[in-house]
PDB file of N, CA and C in Angstrom:
ATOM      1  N   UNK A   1       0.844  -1.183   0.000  1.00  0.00           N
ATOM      2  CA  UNK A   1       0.000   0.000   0.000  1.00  0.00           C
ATOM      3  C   UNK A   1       0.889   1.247   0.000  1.00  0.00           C
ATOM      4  N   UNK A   2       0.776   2.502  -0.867  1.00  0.00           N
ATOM      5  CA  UNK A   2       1.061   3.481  -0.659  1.00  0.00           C
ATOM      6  C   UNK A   2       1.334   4.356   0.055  1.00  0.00           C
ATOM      7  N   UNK A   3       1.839   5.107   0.947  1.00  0.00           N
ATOM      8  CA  UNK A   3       2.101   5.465   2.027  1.00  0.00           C
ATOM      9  C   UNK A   3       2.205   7.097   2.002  1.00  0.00           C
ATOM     10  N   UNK A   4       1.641   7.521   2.741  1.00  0.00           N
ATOM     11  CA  UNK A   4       1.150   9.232   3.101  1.00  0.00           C
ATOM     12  C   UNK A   4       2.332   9.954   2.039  1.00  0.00           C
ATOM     13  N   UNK A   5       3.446   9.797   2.263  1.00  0.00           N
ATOM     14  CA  UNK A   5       4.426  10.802   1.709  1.00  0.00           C
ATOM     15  C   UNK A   5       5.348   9.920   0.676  1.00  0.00           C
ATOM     16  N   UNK A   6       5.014   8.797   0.294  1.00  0.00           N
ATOM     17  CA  UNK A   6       5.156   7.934  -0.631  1.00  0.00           C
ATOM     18  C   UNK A   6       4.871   8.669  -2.582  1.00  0.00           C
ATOM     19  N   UNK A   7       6.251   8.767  -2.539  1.00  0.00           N
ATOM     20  CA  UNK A   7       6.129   9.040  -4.403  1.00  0.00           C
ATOM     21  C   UNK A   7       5.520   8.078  -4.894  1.00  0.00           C
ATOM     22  N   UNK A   8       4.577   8.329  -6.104  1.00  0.00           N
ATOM     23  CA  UNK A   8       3.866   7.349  -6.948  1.00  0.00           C
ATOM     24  C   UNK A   8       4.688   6.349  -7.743  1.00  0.00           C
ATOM     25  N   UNK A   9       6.099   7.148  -7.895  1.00  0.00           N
ATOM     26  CA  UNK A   9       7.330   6.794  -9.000  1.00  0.00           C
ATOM     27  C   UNK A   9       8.055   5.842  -7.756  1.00  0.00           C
ATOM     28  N   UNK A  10       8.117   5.905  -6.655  1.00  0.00           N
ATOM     29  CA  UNK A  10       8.449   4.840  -5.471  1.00  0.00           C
ATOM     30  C   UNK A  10       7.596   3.575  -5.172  1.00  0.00           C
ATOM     31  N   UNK A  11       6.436   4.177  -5.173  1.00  0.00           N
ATOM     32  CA  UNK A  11       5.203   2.966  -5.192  1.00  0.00           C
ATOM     33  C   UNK A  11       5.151   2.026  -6.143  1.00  0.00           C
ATOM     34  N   UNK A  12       4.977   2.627  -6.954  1.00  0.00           N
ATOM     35  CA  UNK A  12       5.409   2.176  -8.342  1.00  0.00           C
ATOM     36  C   UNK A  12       6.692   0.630  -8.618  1.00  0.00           C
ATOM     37  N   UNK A  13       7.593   1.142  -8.645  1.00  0.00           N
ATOM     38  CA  UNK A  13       8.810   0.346  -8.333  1.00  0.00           C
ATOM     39  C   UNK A  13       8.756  -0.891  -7.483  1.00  0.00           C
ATOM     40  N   UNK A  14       8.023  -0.510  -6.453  1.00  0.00           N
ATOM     41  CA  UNK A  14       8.378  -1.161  -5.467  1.00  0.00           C
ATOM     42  C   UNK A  14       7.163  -2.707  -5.696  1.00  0.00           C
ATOM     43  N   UNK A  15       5.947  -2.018  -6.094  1.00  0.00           N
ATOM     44  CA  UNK A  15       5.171  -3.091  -6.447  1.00  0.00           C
ATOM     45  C   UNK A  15       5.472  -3.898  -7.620  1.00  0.00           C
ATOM     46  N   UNK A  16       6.273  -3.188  -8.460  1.00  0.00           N
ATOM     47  CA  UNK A  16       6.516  -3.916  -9.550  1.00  0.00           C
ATOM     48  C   UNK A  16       7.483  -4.764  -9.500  1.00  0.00           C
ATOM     49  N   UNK A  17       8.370  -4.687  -8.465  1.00  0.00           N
ATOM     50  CA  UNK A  17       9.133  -5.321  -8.152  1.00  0.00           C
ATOM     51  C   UNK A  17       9.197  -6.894  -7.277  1.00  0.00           C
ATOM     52  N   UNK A  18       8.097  -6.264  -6.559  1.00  0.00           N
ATOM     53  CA  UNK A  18       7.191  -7.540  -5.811  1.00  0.00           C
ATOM     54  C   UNK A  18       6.794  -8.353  -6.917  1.00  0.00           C
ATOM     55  N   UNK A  19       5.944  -8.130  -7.535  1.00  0.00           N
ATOM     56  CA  UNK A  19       5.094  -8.700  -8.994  1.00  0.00           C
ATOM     57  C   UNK A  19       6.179  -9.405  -9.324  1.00  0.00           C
ATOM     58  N   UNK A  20       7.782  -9.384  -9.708  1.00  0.00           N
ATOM     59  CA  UNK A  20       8.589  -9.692 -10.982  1.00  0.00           C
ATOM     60  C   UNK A  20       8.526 -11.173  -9.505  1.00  0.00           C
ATOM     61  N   UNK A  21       8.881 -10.732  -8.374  1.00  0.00           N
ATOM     62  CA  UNK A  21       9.518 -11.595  -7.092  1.00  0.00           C
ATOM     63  C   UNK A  21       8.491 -13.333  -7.526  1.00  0.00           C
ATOM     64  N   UNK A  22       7.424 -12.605  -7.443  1.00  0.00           N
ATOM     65  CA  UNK A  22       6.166 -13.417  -6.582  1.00  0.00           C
ATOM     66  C   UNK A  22       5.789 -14.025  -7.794  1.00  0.00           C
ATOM     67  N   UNK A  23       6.325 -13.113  -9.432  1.00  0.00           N
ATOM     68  CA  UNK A  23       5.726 -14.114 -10.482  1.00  0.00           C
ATOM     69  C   UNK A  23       6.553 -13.211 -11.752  1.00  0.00           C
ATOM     70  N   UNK A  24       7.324 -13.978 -12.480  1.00  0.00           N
ATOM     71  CA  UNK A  24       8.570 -13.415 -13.378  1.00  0.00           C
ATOM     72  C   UNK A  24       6.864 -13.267 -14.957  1.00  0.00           C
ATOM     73  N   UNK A  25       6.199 -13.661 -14.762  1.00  0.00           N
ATOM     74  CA  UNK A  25       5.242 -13.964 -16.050  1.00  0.00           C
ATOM     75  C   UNK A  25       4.438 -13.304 -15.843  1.00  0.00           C
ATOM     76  N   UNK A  26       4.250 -12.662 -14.631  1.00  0.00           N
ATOM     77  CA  UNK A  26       2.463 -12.219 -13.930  1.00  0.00           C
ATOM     78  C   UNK A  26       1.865 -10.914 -15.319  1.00  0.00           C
ATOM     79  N   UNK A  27       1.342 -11.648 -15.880  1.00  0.00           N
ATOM     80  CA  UNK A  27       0.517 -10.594 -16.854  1.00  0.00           C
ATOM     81  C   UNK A  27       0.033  -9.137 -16.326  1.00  0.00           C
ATOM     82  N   UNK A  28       0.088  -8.398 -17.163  1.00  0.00           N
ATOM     83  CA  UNK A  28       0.041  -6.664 -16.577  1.00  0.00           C
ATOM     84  C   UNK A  28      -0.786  -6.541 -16.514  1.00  0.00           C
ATOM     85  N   UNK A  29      -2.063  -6.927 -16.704  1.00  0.00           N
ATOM     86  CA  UNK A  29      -3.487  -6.806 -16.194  1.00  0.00           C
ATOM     87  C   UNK A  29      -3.522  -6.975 -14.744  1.00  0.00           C
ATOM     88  N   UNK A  30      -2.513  -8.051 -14.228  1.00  0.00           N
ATOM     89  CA  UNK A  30      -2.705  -8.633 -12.423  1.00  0.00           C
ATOM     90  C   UNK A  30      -1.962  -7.042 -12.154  1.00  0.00           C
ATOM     91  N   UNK A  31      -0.878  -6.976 -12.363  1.00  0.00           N
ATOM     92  CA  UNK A  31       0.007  -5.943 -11.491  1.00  0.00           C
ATOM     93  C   UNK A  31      -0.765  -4.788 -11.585  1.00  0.00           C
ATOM     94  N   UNK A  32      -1.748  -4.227 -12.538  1.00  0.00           N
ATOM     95  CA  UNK A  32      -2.155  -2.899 -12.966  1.00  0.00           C
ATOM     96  C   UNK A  32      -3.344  -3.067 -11.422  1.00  0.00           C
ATOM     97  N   UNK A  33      -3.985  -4.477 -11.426  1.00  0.00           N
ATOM     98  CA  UNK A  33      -4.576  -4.676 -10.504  1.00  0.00           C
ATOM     99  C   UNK A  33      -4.034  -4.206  -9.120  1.00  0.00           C
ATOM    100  N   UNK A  34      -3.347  -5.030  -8.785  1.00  0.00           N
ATOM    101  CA  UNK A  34      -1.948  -4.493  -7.534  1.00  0.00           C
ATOM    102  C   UNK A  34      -2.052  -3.118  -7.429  1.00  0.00           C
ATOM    103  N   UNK A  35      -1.050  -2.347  -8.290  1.00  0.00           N
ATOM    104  CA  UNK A  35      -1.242  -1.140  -8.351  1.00  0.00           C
ATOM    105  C   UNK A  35      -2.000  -0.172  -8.004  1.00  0.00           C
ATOM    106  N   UNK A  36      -3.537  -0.560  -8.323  1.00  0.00           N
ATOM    107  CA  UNK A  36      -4.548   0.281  -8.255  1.00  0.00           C
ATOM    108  C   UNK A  36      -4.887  -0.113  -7.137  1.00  0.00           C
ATOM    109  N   UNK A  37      -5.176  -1.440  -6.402  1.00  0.00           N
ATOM    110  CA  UNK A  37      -5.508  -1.705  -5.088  1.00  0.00           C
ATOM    111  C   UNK A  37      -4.780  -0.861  -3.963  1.00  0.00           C
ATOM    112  N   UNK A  38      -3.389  -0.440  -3.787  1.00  0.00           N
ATOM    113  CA  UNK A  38      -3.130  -0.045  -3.167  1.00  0.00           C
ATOM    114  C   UNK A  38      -2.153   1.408  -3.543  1.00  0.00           C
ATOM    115  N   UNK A  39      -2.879   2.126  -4.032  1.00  0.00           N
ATOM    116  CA  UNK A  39      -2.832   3.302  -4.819  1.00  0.00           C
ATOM    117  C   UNK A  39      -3.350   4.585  -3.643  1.00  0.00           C
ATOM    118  N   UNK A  40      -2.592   5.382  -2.870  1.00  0.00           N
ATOM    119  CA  UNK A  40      -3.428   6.521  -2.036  1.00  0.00           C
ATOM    120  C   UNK A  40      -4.490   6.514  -2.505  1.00  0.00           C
ATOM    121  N   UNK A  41      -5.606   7.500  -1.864  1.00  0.00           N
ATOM    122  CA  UNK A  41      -7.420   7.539  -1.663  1.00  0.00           C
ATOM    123  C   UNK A  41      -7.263   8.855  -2.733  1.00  0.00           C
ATOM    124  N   UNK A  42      -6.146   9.533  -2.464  1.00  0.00           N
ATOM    125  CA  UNK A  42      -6.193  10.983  -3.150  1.00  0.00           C
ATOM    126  C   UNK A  42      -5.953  11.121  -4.780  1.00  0.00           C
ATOM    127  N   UNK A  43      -5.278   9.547  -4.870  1.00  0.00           N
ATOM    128  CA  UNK A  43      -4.717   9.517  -6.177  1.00  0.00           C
ATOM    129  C   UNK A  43      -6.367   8.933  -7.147  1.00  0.00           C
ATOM    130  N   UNK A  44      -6.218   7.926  -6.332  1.00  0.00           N
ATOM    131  CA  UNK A  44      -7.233   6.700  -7.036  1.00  0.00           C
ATOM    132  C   UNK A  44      -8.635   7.202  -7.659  1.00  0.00           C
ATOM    133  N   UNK A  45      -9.065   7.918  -7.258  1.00  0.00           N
ATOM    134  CA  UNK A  45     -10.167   7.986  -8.257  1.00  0.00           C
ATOM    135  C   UNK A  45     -10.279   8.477  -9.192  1.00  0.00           C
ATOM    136  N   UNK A  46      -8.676   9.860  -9.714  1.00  0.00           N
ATOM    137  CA  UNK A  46      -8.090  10.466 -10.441  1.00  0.00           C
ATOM    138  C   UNK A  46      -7.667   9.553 -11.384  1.00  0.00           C
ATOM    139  N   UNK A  47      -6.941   8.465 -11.218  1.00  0.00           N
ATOM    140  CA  UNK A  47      -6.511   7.622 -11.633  1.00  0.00           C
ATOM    141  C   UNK A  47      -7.427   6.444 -12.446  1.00  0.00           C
ATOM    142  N   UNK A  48      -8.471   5.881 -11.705  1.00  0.00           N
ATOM    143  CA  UNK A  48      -9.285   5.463 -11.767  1.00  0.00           C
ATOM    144  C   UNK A  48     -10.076   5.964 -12.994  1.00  0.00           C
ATOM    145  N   UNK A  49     -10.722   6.985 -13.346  1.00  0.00           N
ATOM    146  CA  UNK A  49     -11.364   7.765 -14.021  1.00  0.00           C
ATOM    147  C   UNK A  49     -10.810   7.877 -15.696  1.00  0.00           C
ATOM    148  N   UNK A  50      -9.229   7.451 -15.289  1.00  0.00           N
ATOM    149  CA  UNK A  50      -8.574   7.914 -16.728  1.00  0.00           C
ATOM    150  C   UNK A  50      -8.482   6.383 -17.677  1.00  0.00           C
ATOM    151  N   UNK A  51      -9.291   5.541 -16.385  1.00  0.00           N
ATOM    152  CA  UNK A  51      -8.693   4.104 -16.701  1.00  0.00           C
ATOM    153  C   UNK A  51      -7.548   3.471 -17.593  1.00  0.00           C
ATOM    154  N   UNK A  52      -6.421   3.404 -17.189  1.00  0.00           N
ATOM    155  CA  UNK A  52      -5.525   3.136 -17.918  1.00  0.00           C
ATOM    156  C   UNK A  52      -5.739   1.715 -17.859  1.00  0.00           C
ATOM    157  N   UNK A  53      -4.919   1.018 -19.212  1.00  0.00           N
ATOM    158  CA  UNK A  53      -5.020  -0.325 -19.163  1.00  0.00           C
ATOM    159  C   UNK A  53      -3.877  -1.143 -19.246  1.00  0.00           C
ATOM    160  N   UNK A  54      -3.086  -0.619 -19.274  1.00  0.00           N
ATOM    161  CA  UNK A  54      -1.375  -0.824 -18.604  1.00  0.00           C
ATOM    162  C   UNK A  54      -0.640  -0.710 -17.740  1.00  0.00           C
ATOM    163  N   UNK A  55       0.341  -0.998 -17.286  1.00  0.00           N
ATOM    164  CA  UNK A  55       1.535  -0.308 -15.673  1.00  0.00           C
ATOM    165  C   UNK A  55       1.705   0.931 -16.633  1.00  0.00           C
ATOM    166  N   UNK A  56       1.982   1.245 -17.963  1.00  0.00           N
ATOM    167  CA  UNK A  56       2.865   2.233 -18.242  1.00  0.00           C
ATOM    168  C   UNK A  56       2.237   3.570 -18.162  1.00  0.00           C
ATOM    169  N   UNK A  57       0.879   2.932 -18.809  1.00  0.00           N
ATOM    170  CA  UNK A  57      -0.514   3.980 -18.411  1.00  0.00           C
ATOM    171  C   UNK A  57      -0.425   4.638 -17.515  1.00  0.00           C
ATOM    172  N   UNK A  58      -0.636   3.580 -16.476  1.00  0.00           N
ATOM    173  CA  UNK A  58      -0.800   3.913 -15.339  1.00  0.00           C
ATOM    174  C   UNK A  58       0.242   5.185 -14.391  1.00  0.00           C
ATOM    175  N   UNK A  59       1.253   4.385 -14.704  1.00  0.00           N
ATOM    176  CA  UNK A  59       2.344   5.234 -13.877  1.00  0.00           C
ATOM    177  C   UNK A  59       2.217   6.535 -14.908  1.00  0.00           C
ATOM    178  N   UNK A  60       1.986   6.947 -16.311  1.00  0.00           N
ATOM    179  CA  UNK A  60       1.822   8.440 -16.724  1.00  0.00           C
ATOM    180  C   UNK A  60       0.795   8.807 -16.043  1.00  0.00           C
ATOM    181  N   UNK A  61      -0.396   8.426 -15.752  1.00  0.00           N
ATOM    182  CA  UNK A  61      -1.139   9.321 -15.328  1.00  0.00           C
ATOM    183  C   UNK A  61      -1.571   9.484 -14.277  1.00  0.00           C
ATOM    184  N   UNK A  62      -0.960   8.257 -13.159  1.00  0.00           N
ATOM    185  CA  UNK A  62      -0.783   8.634 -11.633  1.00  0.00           C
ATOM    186  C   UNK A  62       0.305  10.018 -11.158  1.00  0.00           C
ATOM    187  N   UNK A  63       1.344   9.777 -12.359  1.00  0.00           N
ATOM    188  CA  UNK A  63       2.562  10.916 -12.141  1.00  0.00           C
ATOM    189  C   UNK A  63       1.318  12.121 -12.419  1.00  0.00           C
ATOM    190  N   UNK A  64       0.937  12.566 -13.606  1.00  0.00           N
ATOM    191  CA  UNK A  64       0.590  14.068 -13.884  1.00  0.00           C
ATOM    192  C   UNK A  64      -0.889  14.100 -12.907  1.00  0.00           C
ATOM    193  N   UNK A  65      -1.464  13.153 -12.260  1.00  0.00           N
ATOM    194  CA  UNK A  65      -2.336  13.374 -11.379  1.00  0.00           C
ATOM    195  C   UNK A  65      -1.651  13.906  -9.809  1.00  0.00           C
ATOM    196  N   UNK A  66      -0.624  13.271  -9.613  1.00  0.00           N
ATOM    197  CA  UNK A  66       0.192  14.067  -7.901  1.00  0.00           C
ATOM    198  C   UNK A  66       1.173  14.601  -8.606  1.00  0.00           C
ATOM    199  N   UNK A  67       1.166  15.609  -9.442  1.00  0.00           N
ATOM    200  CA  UNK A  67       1.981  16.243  -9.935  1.00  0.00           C
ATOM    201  C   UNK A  67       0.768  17.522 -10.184  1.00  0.00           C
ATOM    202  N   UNK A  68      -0.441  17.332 -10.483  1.00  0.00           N
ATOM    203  CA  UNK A  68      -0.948  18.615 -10.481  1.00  0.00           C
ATOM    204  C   UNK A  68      -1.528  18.800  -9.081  1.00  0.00           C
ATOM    205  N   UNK A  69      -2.319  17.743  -8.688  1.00  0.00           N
ATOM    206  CA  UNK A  69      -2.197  17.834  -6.974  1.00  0.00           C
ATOM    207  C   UNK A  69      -1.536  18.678  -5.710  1.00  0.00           C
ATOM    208  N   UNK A  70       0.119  18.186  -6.653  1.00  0.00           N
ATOM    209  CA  UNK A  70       0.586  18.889  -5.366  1.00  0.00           C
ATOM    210  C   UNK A  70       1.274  19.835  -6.012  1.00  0.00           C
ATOM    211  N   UNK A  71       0.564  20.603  -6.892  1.00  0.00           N
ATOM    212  CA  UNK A  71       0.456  22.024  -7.644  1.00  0.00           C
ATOM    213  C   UNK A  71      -0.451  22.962  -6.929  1.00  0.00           C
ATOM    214  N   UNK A  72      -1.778  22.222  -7.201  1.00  0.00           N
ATOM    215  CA  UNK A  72      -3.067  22.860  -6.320  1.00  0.00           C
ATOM    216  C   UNK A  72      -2.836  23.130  -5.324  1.00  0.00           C
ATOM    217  N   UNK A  73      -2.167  21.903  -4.290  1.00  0.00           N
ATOM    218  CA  UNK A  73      -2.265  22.456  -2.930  1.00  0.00           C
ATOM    219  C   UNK A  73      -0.992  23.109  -2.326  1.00  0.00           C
ATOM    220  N   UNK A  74      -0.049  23.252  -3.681  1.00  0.00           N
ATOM    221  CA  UNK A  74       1.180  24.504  -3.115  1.00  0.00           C
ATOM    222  C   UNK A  74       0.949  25.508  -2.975  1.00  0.00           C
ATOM    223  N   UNK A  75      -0.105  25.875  -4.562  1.00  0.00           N
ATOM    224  CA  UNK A  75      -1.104  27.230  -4.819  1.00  0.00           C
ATOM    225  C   UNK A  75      -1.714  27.761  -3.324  1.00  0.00           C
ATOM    226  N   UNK A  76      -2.663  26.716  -2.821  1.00  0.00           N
ATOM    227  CA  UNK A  76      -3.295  27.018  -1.955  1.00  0.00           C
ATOM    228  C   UNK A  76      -3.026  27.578  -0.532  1.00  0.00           C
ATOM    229  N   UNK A  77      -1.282  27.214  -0.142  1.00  0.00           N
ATOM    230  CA  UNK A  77      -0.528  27.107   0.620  1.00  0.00           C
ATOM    231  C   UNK A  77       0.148  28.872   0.491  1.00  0.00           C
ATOM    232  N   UNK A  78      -0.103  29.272  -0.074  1.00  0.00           N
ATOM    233  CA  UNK A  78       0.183  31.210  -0.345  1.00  0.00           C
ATOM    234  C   UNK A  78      -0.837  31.744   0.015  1.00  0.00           C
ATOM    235  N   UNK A  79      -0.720  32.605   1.097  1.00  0.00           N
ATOM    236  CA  UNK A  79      -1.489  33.602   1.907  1.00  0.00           C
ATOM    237  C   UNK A  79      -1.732  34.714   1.397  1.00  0.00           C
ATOM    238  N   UNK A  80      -3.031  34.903   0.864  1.00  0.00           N
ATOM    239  CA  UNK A  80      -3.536  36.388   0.121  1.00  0.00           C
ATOM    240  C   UNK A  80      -2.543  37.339   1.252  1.00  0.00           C
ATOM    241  N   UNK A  81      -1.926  37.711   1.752  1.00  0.00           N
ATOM    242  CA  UNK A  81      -1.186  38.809   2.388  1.00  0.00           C
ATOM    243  C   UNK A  81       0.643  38.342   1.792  1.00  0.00           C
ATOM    244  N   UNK A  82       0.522  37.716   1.478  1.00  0.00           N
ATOM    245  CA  UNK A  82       1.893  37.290   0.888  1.00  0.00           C
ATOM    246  C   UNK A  82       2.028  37.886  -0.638  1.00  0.00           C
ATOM    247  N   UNK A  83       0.967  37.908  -1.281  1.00  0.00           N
ATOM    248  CA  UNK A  83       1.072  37.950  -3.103  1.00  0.00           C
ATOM    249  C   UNK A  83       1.095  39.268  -3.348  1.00  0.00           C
ATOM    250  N   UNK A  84       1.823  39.258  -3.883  1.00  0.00           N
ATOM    251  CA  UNK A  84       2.133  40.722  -4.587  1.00  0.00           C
ATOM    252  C   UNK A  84       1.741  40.966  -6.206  1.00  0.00           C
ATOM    253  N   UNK A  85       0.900  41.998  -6.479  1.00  0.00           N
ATOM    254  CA  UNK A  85       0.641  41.961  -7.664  1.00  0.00           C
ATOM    255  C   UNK A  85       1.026  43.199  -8.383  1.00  0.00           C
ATOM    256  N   UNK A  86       1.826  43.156  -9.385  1.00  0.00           N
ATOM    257  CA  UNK A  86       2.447  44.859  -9.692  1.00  0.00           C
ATOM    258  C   UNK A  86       1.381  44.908 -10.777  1.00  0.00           C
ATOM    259  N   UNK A  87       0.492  46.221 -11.118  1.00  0.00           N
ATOM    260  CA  UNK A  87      -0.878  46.154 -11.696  1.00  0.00           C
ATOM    261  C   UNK A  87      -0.446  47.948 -11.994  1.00  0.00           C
ATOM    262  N   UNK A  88      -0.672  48.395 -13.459  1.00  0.00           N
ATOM    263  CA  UNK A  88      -0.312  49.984 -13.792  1.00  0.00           C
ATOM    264  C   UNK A  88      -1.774  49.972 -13.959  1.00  0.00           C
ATOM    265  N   UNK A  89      -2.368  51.389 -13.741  1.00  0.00           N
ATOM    266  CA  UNK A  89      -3.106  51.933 -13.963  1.00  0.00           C
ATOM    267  C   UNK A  89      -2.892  52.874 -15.476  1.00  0.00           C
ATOM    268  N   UNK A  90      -3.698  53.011 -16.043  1.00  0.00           N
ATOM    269  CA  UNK A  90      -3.295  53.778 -16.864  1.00  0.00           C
ATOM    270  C   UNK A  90      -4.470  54.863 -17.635  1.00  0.00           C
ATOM    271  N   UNK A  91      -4.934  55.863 -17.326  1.00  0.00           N
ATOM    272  CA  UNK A  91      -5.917  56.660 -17.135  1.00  0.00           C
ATOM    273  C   UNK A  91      -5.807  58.008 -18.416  1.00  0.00           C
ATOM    274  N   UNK A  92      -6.687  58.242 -18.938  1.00  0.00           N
ATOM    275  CA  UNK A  92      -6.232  59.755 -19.984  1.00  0.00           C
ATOM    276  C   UNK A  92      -6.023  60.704 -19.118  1.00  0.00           C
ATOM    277  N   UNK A  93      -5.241  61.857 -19.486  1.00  0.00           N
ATOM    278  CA  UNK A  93      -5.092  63.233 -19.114  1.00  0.00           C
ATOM    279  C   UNK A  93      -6.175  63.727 -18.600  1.00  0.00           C
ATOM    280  N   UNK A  94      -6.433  64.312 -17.380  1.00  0.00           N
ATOM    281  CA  UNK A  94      -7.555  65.360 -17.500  1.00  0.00           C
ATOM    282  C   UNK A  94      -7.663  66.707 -18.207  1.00  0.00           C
ATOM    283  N   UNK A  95      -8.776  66.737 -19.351  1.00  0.00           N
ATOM    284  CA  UNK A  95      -8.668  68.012 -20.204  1.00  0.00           C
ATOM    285  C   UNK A  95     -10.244  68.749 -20.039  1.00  0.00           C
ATOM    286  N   UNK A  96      -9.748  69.806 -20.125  1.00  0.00           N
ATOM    287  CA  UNK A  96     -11.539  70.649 -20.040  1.00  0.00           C
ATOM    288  C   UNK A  96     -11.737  71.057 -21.273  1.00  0.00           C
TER     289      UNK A  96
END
């Protein structure tokens, strides 16, 4: 299973690596299985949704799924009193 601060590109590896252990033949349909069984809650339905039908699938679009993820919640992590926005005004002359 995936683990809180666990890279997808670590998870990844590591199950696939089990898979080669436990079965040098295991067809990529079982491991994609694996994979997705124990895939974070945050990833999986992201993941899920795009249904890939490969490991290779898979691992592209688990990567650009906690890759925009933890985009969003860096975004979110900046305090409207922190952002600075340089913004010109730019107005006509006053003429009578």
């Amino acid at each position: 299973k995936q683990t809180v601060n666990q890279a997808i590109t670590q998870y990844y590896d590591t199950i696939m690596e089990l898979c080669k252990k436990v079965d040098a033949a295991m067809p990529d349909s079982l491991k994609l299985k694996y994979l997705m069984a124990g895939i974070k809650g945050s990833l999986k339905l992201h993941v899920a949704l795009q249904d890939p039908k490969t490991t290779a699938v898979f691992l592209l679009t688990a990567r650009k799924v906690e890759d925009t993820l933890s985009l969003t919640s860096s975004t979110n992590d900046i305090h409207p009193d922190h952002v600075t926005i340089n913004a010109v005004t730019h107005s006509k002359p006053f003429t009578r």
